[in-house]
C-alpha atoms as a PDB file:
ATOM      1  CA  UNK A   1      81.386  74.086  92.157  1.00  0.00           C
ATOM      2  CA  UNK A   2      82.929  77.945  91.481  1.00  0.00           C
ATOM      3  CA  UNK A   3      86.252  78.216  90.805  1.00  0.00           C
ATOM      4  CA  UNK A   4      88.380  80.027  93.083  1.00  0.00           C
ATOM      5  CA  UNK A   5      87.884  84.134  92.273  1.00  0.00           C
ATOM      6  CA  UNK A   6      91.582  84.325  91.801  1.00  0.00           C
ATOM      7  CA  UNK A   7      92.069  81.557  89.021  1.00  0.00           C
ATOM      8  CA  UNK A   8      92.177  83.883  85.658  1.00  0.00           C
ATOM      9  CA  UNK A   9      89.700  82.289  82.922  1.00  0.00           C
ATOM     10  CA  UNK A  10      90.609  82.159  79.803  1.00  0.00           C
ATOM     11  CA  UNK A  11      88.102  84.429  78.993  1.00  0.00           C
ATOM     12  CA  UNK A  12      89.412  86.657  81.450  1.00  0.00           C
ATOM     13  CA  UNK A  13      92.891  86.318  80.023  1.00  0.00           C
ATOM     14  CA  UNK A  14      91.930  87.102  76.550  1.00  0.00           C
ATOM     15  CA  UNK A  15      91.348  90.304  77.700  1.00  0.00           C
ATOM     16  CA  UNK A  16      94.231  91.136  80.004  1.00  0.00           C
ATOM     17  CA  UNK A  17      97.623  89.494  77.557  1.00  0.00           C
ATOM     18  CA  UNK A  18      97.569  91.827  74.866  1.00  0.00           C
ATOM     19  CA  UNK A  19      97.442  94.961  77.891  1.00  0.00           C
ATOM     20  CA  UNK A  20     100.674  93.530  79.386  1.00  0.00           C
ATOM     21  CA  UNK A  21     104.510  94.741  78.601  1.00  0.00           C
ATOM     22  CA  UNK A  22     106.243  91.932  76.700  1.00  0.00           C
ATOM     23  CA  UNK A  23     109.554  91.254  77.766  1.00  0.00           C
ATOM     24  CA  UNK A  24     112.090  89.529  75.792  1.00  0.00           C
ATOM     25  CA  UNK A  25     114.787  87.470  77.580  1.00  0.00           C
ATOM     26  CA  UNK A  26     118.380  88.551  77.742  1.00  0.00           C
ATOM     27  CA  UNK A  27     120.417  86.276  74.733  1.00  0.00           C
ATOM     28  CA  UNK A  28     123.463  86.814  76.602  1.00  0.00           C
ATOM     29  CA  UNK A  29     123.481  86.592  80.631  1.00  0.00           C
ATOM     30  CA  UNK A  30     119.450  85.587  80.139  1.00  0.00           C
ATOM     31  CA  UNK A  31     119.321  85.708  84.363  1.00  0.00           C
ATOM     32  CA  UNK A  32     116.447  83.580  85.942  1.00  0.00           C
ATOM     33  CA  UNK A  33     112.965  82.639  83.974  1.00  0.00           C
ATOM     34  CA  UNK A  34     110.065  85.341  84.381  1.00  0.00           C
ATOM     35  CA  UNK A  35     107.322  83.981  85.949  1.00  0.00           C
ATOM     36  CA  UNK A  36     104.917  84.083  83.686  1.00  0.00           C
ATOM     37  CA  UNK A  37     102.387  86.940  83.536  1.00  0.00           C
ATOM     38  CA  UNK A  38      99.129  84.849  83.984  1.00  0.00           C
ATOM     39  CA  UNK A  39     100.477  83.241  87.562  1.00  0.00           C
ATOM     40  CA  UNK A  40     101.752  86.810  88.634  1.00  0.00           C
ATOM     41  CA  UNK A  41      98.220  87.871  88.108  1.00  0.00           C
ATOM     42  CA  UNK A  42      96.579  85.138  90.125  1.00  0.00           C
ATOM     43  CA  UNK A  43      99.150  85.816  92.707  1.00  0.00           C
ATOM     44  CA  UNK A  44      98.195  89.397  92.899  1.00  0.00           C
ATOM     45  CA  UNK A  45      94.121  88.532  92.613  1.00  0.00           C
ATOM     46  CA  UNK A  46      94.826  85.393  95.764  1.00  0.00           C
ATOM     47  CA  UNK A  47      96.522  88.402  97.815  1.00  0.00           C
ATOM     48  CA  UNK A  48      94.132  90.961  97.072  1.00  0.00           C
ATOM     49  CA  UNK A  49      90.773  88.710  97.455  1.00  0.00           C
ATOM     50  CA  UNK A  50      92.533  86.811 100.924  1.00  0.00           C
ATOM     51  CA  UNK A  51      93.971  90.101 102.400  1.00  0.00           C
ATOM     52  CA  UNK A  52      97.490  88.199 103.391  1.00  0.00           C
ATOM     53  CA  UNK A  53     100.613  90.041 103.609  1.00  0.00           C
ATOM     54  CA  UNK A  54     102.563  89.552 100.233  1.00  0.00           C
ATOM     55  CA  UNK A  55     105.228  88.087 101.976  1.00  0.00           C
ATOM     56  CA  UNK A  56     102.773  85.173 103.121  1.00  0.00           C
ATOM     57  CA  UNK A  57     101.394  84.165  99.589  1.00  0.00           C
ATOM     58  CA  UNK A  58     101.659  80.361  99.765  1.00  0.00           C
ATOM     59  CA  UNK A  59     104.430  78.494  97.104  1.00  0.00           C
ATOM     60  CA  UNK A  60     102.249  75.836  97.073  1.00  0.00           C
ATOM     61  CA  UNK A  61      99.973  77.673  95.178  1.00  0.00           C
ATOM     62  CA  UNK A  62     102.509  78.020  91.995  1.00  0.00           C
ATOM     63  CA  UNK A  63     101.701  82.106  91.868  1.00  0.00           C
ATOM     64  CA  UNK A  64     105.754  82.809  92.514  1.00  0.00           C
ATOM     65  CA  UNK A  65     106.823  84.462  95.746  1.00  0.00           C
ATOM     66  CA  UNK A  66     104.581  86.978  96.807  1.00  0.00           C
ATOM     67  CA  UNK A  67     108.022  89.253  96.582  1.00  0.00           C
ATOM     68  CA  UNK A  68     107.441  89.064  92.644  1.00  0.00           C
ATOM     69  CA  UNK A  69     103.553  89.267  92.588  1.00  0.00           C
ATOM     70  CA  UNK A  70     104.240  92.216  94.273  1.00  0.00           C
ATOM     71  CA  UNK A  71     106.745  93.984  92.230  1.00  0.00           C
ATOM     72  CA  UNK A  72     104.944  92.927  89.183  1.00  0.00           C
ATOM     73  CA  UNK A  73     101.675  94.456  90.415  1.00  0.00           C
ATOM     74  CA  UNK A  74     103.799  97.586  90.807  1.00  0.00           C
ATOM     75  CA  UNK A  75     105.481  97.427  87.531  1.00  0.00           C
ATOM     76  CA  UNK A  76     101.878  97.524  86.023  1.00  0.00           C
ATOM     77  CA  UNK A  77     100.580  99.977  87.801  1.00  0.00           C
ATOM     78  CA  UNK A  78     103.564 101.929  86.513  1.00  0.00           C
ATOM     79  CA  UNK A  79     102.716 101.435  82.960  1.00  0.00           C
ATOM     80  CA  UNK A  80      99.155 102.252  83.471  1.00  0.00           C
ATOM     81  CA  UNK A  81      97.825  98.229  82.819  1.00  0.00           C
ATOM     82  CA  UNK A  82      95.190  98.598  85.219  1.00  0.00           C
ATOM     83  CA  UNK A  83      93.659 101.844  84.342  1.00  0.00           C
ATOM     84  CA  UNK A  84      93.529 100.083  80.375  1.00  0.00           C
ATOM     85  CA  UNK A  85      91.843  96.930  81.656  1.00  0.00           C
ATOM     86  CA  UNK A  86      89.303  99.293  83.813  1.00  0.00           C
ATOM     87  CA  UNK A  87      88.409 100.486  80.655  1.00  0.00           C
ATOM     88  CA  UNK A  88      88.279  97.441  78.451  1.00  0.00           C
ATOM     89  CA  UNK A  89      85.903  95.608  80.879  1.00  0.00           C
ATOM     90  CA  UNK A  90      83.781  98.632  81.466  1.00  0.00           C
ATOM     91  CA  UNK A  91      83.160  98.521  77.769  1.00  0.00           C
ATOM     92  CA  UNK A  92      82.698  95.365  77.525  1.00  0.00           C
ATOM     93  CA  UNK A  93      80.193  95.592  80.531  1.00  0.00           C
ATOM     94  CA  UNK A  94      78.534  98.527  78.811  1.00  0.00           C
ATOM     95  CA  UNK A  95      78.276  96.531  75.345  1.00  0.00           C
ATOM     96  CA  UNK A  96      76.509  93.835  77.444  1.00  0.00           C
ATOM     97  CA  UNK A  97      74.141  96.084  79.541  1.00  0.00           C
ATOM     98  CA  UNK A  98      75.394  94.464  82.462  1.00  0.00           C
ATOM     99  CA  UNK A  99      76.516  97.786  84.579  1.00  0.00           C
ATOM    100  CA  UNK A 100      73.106  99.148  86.470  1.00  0.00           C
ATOM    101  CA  UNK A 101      73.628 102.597  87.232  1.00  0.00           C
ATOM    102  CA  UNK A 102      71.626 103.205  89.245  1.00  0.00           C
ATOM    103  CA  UNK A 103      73.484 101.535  92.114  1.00  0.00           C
ATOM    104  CA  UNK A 104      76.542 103.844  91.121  1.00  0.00           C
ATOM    105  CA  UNK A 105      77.843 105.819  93.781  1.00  0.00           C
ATOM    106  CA  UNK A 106      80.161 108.715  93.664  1.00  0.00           C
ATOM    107  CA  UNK A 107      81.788 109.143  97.238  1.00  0.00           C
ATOM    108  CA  UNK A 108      83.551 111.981  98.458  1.00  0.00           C
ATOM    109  CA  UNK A 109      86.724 110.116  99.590  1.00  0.00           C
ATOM    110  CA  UNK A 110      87.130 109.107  95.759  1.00  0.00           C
ATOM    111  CA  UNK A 111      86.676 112.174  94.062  1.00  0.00           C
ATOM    112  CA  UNK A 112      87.739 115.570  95.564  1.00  0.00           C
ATOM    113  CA  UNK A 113      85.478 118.742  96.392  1.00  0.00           C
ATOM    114  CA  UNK A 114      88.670 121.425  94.867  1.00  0.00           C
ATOM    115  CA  UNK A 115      86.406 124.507  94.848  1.00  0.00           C
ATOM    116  CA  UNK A 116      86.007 126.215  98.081  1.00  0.00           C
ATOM    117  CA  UNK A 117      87.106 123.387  99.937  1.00  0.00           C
ATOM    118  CA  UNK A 118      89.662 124.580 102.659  1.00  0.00           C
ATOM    119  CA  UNK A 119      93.084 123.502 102.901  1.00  0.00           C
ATOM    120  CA  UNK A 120      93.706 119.971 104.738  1.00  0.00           C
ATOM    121  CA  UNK A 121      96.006 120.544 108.054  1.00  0.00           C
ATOM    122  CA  UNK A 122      99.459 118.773 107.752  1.00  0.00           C
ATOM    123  CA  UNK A 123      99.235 115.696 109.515  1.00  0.00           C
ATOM    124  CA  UNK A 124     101.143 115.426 112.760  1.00  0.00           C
ATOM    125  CA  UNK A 125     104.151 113.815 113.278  1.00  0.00           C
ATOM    126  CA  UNK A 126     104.045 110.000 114.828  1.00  0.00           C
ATOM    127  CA  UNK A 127     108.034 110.139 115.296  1.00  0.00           C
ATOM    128  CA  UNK A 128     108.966 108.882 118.642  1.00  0.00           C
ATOM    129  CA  UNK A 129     109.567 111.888 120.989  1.00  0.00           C
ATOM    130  CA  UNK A 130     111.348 112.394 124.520  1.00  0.00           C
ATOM    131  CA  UNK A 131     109.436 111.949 127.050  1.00  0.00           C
ATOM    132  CA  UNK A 132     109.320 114.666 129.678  1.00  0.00           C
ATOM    133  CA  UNK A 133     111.365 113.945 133.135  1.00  0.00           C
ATOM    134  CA  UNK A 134     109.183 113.232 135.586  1.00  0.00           C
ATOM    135  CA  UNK A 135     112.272 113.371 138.257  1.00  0.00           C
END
């Protein structure tokens, strides 16, 4: 039976610790415990891979609230985490020969067209305005 595609290996996790801030506690006033990084990110990978609404990530899971998944996804985005582990599995894909290329796609929506292409309208307004009297 797979495991769940949210559970981090420790394979996976390897790869991902050393790309994370460390924090230290607080000696004085040390506040409440961190969760600790590897359950954030198998909070963030359950909400993600599910589609729920942060606010809806189950306790019973043991991934924190989905309040803190949240803000730590954030918080790593930030500090550019995600962008470093793109780049460490690509190589490590690459080092494999495990990326085919030639199902690669580069789509318009991902990567702008800057020469020539005209300027994009502003985008209307969807603020709530007064109706017109019909009396």
């Amino acid at each position: 039976m797979a495991a769940a595609p949210w559970l981090v290996s420790d394979e996976l996790w390897e790869l991902v610790e050393p790309l994370l801030p460390k924090r230290e506690r607080r000696f004085r006033y040390p506040g409440r415990r961190r969760l600790p990084d590897r359950e954030a990110l198998q909070g963030i990978l359950f909400v993600l891979h599910t589609g729920i609404a942060w606010r809806h990530l189950p306790a019973e899971l043991g991934f924190g609230s989905g309040v803190t998944c949240w803000r730590r996804l954030d918080e790593w985005q930030r500090l550019g985490v995600w962008g470093q582990l793109h780049r460490v599995l690509l190589a490590r894909l690459r080092a494999g020969g495990e990326i085919e290329w030639s199902r690669a796609v580069v789509d318009a929506s991902h990567v702008q067209a800057k020469k020539g292409a005209p300027k994009r309208a502003r985008a209307r307004s969807i603020a709530a305005a007064e109706a017109p009297s019909i009396t």
